[in-house]
C-alpha atoms as a PDB file:
ATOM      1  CA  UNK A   1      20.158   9.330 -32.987  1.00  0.00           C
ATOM      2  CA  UNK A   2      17.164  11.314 -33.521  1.00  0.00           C
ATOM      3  CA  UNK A   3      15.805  14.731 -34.207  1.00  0.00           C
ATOM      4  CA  UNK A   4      13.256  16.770 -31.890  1.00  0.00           C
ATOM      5  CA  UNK A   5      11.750  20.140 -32.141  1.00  0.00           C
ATOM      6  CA  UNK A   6      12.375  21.950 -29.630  1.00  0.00           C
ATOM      7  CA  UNK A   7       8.734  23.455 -27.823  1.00  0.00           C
ATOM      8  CA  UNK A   8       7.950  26.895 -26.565  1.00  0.00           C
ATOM      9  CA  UNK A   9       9.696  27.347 -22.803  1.00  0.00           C
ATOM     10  CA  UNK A  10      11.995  24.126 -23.166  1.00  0.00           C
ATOM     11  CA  UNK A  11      15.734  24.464 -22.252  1.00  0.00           C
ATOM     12  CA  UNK A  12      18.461  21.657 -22.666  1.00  0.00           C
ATOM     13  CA  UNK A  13      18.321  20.521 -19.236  1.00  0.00           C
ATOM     14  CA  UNK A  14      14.110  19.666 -20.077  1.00  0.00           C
ATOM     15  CA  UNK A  15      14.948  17.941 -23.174  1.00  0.00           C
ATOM     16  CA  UNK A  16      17.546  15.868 -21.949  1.00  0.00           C
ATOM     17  CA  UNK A  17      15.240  14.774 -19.192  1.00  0.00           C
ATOM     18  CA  UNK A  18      12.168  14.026 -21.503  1.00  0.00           C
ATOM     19  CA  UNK A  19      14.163  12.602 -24.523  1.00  0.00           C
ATOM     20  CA  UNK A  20      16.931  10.674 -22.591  1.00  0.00           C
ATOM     21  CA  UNK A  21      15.060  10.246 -19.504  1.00  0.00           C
ATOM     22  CA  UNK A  22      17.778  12.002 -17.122  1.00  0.00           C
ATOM     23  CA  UNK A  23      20.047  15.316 -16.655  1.00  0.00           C
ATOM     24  CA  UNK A  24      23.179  13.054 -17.388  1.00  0.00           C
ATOM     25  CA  UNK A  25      22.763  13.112 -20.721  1.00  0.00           C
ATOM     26  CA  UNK A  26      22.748  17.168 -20.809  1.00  0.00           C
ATOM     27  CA  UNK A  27      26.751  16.758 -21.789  1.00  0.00           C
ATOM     28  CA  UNK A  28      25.993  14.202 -24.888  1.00  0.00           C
ATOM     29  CA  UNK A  29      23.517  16.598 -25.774  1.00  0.00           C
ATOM     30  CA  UNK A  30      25.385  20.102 -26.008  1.00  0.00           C
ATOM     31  CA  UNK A  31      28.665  18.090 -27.295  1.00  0.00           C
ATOM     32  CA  UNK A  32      26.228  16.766 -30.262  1.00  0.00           C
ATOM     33  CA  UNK A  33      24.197  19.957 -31.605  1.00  0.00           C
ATOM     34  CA  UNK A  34      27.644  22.011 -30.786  1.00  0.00           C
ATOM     35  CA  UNK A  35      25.406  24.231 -28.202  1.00  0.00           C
ATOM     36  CA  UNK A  36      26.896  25.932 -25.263  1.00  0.00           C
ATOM     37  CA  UNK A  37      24.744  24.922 -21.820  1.00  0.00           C
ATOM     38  CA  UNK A  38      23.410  28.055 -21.110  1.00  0.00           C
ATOM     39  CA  UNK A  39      22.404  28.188 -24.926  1.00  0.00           C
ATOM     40  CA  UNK A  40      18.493  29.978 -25.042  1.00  0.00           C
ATOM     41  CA  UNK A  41      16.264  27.721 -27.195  1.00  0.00           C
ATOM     42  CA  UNK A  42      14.220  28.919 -29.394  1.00  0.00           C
ATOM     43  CA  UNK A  43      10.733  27.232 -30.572  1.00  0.00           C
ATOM     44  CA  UNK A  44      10.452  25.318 -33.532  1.00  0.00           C
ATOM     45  CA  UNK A  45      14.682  24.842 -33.632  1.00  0.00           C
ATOM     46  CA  UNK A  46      15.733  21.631 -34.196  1.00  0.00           C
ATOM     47  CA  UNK A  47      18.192  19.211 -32.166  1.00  0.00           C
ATOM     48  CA  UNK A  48      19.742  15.931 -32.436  1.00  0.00           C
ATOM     49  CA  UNK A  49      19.014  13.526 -29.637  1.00  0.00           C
ATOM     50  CA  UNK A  50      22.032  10.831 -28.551  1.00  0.00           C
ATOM     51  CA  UNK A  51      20.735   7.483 -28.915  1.00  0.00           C
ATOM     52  CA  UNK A  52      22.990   6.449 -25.925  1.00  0.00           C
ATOM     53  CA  UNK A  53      22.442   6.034 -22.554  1.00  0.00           C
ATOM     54  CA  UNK A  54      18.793   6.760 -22.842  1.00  0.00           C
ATOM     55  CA  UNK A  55      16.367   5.346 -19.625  1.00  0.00           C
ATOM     56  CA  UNK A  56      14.078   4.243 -21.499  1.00  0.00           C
ATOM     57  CA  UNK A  57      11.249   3.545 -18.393  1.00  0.00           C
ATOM     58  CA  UNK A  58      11.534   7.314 -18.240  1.00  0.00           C
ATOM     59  CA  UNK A  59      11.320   8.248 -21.231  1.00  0.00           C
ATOM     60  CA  UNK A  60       8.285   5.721 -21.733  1.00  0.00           C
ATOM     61  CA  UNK A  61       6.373   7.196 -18.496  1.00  0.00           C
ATOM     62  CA  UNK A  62       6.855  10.887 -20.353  1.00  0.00           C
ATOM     63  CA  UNK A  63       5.418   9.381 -23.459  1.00  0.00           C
ATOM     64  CA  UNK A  64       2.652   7.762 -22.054  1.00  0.00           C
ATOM     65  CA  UNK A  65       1.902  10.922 -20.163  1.00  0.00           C
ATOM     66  CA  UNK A  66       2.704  13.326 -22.533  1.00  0.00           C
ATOM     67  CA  UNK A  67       4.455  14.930 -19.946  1.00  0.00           C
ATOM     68  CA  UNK A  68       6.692  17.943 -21.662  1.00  0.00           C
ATOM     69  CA  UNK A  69       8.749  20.114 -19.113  1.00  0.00           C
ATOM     70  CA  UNK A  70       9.419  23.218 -20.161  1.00  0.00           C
ATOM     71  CA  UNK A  71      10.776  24.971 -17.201  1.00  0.00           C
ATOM     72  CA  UNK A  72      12.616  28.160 -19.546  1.00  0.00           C
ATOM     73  CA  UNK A  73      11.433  31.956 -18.645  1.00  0.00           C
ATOM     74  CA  UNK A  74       8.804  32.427 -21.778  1.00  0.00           C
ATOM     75  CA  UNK A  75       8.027  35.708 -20.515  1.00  0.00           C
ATOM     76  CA  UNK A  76       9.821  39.367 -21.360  1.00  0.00           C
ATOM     77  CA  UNK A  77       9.185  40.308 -17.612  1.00  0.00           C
ATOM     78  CA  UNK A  78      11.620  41.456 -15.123  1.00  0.00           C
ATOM     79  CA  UNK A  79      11.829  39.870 -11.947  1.00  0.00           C
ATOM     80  CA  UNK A  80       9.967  42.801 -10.159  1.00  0.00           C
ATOM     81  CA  UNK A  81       7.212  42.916 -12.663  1.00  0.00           C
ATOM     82  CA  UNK A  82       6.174  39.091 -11.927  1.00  0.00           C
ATOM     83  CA  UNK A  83       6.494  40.198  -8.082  1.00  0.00           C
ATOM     84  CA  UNK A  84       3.703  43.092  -8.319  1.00  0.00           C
ATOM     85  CA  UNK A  85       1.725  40.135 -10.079  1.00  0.00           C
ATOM     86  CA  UNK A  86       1.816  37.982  -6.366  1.00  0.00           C
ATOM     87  CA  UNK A  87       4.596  35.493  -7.704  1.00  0.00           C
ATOM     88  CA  UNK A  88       7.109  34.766  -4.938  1.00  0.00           C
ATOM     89  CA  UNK A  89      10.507  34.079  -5.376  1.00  0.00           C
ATOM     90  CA  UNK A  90      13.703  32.490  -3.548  1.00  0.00           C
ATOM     91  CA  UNK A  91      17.138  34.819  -3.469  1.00  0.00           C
ATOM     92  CA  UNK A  92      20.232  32.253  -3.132  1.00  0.00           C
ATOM     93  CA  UNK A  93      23.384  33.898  -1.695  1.00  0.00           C
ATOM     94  CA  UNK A  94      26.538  33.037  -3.181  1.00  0.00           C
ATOM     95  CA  UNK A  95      28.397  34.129  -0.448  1.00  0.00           C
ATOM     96  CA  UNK A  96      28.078  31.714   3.235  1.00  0.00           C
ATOM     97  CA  UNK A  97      30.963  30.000   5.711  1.00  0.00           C
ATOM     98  CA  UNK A  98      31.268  26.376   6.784  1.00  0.00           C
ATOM     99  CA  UNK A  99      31.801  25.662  10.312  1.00  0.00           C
END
């Protein structure tokens, strides 16, 4: 087990792919800082990493790379303000039927 920082825009799902090398971790890794998985990150807070089922040829390639995903909303802005900036979006609809 280790401990990470967590970086400006990162959200579980991110560090469970760059420190563990996969989203199947993302249970091991709520259950172990005592986070809910929606929890909002802030920068600079610090988190304990498994040390099991880690891929490690992932995690390597991210190393090597320096690759840091950080996919978490860092901006204030609403939804329509980002679309009067020329940033598209995609609606999902919860409700559909099976045929």
């Amino acid at each position: 087990m280790k401990k990470i920082k967590v970086k400006p825009g990162q959200n579980l799902m991110d560090i469970a792919i760059r420190e563990m090398g996969h989203v199947e971790g993302l249970g091991e890794l709520v259950r172990l800082n005592n986070l809910p998985l929606t929890a909002k990150l802030e920068p600079g807070q610090e988190l304990f990493i498994p040390g099991t089922h880690i891929d490690h040829n992932t995690v390597k390639h991210y190393r090597q790379n320096d690759i840091h995903p950080a996919t978490g909303q860092e901006s204030s802005e609403s939804i329509e303000d980002l679309l009067q900036g020329g940033i598209g979006f995609m609606e999902v609809k919860t409700s559909f039927k099976v045929s």
